[in-house]
PDB file of N, CA and C in Angstrom:
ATOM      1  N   UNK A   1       6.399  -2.390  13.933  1.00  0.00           N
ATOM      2  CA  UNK A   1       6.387  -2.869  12.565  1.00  0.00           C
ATOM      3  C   UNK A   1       7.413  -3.990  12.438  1.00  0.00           C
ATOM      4  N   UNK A   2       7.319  -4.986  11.818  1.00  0.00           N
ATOM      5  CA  UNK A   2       7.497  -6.127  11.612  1.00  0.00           C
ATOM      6  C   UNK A   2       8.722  -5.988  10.957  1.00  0.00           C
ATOM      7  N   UNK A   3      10.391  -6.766  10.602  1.00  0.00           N
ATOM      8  CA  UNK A   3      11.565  -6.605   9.632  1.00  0.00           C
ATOM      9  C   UNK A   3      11.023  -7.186   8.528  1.00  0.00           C
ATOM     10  N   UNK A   4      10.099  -8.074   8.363  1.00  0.00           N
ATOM     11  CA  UNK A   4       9.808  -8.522   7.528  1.00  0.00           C
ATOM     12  C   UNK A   4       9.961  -7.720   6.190  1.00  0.00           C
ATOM     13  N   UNK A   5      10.115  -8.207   4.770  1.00  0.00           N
ATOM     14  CA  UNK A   5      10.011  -7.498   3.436  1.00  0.00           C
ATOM     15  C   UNK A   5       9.007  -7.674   2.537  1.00  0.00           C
ATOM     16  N   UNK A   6       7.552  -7.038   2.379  1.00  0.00           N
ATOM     17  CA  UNK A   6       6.919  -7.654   1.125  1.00  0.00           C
ATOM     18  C   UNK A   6       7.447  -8.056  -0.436  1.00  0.00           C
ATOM     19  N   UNK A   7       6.954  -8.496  -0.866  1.00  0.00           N
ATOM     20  CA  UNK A   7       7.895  -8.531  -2.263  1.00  0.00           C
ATOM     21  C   UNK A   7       7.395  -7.461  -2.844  1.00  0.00           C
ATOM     22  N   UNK A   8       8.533  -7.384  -3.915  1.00  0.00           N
ATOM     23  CA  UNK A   8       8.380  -6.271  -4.898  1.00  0.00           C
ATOM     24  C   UNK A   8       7.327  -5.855  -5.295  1.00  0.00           C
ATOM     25  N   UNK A   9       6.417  -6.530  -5.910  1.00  0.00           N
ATOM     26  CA  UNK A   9       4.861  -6.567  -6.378  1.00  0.00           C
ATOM     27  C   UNK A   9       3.984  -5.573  -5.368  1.00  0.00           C
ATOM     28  N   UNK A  10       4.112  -6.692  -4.101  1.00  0.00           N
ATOM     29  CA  UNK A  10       3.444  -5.678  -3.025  1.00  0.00           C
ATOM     30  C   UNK A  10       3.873  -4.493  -2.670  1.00  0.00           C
ATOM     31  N   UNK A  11       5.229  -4.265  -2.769  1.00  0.00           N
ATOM     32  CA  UNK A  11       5.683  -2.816  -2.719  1.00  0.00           C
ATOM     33  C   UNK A  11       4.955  -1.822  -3.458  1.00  0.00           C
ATOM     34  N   UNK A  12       5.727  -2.386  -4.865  1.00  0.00           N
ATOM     35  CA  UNK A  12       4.507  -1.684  -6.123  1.00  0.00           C
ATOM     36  C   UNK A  12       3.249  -0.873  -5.956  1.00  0.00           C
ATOM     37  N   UNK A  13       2.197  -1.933  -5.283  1.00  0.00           N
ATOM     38  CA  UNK A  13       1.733  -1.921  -5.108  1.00  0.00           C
ATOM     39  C   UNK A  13       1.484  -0.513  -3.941  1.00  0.00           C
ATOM     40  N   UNK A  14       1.482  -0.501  -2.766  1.00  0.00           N
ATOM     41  CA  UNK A  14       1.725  -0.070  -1.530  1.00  0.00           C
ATOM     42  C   UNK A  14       1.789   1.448  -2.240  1.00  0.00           C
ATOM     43  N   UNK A  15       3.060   1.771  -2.704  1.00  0.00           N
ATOM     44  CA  UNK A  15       3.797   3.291  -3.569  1.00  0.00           C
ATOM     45  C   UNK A  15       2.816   3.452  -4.208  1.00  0.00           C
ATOM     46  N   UNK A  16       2.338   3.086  -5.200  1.00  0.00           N
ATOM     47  CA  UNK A  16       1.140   3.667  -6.247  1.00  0.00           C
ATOM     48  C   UNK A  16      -0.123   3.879  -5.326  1.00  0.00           C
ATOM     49  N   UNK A  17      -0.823   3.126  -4.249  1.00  0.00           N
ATOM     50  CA  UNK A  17      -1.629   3.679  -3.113  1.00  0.00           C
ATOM     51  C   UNK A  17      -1.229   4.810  -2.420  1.00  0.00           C
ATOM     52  N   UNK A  18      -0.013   5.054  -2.108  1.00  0.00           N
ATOM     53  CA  UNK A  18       0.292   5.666  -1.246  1.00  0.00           C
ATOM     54  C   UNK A  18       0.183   7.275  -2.059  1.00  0.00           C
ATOM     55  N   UNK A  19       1.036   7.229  -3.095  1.00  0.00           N
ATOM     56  CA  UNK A  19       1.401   8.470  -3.961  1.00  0.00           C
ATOM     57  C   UNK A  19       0.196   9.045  -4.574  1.00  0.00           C
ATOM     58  N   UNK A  20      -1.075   8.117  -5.370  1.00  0.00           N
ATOM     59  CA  UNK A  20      -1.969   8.634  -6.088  1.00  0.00           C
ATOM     60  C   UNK A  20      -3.223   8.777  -4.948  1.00  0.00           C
ATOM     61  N   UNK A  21      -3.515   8.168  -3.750  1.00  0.00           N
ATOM     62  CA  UNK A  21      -4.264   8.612  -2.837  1.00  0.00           C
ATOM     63  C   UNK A  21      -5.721   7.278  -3.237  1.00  0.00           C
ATOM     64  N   UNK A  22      -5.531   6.634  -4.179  1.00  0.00           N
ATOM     65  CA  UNK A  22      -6.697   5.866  -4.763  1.00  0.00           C
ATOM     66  C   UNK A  22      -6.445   5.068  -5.250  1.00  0.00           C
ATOM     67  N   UNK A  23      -7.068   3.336  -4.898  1.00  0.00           N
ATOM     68  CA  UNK A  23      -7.298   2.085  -5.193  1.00  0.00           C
ATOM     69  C   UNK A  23      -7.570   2.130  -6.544  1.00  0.00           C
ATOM     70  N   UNK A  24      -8.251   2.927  -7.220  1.00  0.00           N
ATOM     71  CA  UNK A  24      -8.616   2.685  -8.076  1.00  0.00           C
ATOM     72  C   UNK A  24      -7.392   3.562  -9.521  1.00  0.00           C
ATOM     73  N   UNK A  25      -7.392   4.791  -9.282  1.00  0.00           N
ATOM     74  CA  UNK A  25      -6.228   4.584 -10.073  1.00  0.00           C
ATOM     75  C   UNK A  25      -4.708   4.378 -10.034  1.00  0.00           C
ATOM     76  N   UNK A  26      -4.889   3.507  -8.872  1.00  0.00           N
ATOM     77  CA  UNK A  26      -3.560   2.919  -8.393  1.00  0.00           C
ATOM     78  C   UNK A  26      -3.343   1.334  -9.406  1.00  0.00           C
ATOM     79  N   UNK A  27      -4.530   0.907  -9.401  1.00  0.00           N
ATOM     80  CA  UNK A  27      -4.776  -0.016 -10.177  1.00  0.00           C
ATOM     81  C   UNK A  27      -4.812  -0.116 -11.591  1.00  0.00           C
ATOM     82  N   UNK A  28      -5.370   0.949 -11.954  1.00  0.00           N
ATOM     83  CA  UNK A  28      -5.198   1.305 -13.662  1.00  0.00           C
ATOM     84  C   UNK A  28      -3.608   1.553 -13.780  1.00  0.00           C
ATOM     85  N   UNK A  29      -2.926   2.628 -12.657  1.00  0.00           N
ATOM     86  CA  UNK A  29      -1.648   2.651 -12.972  1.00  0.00           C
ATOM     87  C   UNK A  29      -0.619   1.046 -13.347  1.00  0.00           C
ATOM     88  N   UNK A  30      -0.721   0.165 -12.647  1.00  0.00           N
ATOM     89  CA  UNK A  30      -0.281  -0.948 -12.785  1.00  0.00           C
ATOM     90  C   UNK A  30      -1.057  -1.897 -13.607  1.00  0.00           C
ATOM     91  N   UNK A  31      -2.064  -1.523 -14.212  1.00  0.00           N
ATOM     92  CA  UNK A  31      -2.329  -2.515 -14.437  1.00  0.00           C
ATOM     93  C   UNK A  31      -3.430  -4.031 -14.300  1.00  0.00           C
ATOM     94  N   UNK A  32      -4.001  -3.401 -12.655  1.00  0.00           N
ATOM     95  CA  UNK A  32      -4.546  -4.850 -11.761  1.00  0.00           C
ATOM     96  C   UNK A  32      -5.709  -4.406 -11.375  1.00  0.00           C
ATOM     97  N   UNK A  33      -6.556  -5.715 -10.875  1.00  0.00           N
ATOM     98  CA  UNK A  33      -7.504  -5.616 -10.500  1.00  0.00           C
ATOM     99  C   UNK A  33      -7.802  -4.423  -9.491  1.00  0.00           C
ATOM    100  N   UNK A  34      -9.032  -3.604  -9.043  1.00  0.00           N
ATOM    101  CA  UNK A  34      -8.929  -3.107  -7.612  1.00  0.00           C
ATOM    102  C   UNK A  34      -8.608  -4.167  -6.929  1.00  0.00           C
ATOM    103  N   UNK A  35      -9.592  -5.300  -6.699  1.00  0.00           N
ATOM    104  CA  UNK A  35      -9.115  -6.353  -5.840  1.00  0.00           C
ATOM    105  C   UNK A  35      -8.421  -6.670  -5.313  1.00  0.00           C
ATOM    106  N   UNK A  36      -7.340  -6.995  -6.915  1.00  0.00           N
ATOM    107  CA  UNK A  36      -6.158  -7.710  -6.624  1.00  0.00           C
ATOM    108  C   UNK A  36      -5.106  -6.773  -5.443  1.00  0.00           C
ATOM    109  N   UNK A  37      -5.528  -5.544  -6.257  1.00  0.00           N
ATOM    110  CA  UNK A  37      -4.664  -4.268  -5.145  1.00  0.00           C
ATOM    111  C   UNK A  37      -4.650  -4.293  -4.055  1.00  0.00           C
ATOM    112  N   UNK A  38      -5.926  -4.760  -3.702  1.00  0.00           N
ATOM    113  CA  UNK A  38      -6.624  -4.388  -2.256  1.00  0.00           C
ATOM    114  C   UNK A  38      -6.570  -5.705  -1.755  1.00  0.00           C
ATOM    115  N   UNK A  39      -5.723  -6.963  -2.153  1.00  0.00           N
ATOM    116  CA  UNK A  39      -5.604  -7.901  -1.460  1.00  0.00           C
ATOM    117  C   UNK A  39      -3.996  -7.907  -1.347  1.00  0.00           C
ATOM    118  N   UNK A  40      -3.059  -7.082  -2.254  1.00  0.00           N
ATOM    119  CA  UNK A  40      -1.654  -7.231  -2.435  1.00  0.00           C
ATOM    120  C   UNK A  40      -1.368  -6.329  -0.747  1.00  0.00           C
ATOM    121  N   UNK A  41      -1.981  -5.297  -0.383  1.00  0.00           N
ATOM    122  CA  UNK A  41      -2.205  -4.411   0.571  1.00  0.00           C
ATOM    123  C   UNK A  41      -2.307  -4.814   1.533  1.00  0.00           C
ATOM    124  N   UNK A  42      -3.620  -5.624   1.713  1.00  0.00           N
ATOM    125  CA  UNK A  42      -3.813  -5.851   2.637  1.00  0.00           C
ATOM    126  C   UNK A  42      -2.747  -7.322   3.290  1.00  0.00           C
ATOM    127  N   UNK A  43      -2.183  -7.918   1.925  1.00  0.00           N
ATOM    128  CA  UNK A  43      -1.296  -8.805   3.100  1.00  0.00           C
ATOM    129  C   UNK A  43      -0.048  -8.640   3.042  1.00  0.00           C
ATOM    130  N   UNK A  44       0.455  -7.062   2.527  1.00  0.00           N
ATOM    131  CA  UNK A  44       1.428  -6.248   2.877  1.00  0.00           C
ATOM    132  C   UNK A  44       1.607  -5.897   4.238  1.00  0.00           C
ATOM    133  N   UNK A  45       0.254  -5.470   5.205  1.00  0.00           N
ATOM    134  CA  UNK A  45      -0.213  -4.567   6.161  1.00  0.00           C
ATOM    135  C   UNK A  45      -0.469  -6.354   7.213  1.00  0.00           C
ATOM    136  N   UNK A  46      -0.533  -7.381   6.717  1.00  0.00           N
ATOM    137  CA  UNK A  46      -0.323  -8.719   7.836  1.00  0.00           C
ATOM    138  C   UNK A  46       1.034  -9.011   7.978  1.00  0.00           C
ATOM    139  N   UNK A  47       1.679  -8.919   7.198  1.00  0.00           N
ATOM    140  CA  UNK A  47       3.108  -9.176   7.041  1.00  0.00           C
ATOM    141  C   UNK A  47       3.750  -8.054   7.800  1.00  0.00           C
ATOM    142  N   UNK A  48       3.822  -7.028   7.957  1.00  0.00           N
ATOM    143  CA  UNK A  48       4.245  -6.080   8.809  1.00  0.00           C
ATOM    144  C   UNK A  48       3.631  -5.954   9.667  1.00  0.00           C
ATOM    145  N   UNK A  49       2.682  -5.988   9.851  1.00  0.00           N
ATOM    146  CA  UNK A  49       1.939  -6.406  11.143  1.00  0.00           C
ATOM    147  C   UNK A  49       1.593  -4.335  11.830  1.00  0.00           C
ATOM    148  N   UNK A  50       1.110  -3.819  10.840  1.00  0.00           N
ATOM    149  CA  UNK A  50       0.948  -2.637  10.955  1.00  0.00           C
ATOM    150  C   UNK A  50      -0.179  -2.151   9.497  1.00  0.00           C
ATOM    151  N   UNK A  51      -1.040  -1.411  10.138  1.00  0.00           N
ATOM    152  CA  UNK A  51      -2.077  -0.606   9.255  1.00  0.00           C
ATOM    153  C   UNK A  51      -1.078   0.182   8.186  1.00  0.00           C
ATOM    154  N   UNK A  52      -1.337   0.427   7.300  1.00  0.00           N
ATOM    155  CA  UNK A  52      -0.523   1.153   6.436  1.00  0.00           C
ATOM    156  C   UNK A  52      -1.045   2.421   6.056  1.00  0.00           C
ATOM    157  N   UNK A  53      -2.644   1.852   5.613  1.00  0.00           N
ATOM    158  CA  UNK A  53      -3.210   3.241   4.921  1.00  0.00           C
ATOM    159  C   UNK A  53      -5.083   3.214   5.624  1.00  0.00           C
ATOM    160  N   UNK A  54      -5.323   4.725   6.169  1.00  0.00           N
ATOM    161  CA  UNK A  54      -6.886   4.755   6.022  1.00  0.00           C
ATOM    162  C   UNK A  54      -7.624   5.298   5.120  1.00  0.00           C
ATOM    163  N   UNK A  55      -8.466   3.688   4.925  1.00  0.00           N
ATOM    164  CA  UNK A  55      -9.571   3.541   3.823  1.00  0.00           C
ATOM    165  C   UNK A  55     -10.609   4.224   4.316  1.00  0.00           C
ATOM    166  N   UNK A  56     -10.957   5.871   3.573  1.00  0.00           N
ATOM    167  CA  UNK A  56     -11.892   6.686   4.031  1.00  0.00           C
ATOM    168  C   UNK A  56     -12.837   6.504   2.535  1.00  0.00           C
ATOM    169  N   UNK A  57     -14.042   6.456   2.314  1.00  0.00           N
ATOM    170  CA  UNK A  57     -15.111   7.090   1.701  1.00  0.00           C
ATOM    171  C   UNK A  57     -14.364   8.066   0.288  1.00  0.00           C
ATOM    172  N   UNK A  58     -14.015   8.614   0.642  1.00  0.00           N
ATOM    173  CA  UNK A  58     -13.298   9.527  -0.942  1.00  0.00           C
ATOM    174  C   UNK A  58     -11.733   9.944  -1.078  1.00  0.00           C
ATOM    175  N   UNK A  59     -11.162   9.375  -0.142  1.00  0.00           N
ATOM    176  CA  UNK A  59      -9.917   9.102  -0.095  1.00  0.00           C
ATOM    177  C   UNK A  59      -9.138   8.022   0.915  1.00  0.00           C
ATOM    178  N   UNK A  60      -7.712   7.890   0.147  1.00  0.00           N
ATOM    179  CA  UNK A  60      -7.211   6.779   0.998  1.00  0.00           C
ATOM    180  C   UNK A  60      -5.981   7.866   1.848  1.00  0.00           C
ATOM    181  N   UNK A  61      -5.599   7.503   3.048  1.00  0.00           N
ATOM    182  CA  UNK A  61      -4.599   8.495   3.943  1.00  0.00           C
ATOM    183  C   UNK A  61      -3.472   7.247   4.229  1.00  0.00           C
ATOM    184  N   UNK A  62      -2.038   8.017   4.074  1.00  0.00           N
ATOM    185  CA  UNK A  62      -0.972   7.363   4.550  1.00  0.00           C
ATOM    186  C   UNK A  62      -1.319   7.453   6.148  1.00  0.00           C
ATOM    187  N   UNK A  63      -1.376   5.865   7.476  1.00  0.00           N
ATOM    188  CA  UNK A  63      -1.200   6.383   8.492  1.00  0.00           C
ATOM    189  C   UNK A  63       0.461   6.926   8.644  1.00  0.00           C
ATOM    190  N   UNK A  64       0.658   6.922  10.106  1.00  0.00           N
ATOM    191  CA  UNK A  64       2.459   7.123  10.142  1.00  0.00           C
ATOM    192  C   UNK A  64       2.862   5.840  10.096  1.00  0.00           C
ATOM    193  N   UNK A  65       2.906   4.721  10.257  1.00  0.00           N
ATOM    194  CA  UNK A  65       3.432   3.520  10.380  1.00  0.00           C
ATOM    195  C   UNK A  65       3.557   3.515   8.650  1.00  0.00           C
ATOM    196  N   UNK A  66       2.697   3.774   7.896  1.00  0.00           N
ATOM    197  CA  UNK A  66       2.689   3.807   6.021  1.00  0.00           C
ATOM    198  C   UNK A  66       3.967   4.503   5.851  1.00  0.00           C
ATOM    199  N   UNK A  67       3.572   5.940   6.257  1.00  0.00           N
ATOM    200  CA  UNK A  67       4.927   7.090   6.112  1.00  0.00           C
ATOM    201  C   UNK A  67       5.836   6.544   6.103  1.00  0.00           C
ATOM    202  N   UNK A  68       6.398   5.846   7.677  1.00  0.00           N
ATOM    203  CA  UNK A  68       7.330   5.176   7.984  1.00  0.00           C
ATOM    204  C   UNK A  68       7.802   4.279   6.586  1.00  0.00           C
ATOM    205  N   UNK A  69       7.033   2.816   6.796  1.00  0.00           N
ATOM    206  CA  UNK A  69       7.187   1.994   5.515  1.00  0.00           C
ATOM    207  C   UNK A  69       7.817   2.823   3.989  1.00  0.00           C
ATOM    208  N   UNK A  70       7.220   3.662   3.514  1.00  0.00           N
ATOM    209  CA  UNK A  70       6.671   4.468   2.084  1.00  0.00           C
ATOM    210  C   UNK A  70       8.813   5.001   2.299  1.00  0.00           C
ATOM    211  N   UNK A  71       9.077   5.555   3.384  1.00  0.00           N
ATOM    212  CA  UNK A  71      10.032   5.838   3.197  1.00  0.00           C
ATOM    213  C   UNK A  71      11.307   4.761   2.945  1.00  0.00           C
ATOM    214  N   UNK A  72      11.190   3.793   3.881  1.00  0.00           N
ATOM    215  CA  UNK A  72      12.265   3.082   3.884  1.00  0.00           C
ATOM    216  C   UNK A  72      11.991   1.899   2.160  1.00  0.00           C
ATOM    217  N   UNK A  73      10.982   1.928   1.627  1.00  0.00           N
ATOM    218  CA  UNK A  73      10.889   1.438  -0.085  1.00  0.00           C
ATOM    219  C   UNK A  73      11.564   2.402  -1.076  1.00  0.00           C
ATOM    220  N   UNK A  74      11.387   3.506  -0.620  1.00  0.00           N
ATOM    221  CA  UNK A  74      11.672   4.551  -1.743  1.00  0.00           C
ATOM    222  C   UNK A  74      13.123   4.872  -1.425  1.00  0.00           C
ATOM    223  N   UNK A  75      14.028   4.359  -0.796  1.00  0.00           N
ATOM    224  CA  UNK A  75      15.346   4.907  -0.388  1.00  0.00           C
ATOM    225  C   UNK A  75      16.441   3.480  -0.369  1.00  0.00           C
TER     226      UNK A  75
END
């Protein structure tokens, strides 16, 4: 994983995926598009240069590289 830092936004972002399990009311929580979510994410996950979360069918899963990340935002 990359030292790099997303910005705040994308953090935001990232935590509300991570915690509620869903794009979609991760998005109502803040506020934003799914889209926009799912583009703040995804160039969260280029910038670290690590998968963060798997996009399954009826849920989203922290991988460990996320875990990893999810911890060092929240501390």
């Amino acid at each position: 994983m990359s030292n790099a830092l997303p910005s705040i936004r994308q953090m935001q972002a990232y935590i509300a995926v991570a915690r509620l399990g869903s794009f979609s009311r991760a998005a109502s929580q803040l506020g934003v598009s799914q889209s926009a979510l799912s583009q703040a994410i995804r160039q969260t996950e280029l910038l670290l240069q690590a998968k963060l979360l798997d996009r399954g069918k009826q849920a989203v899963r922290v991988t460990p590289a996320g875990e990893e990340f999810l911890q060092r935002v929240e501390h």
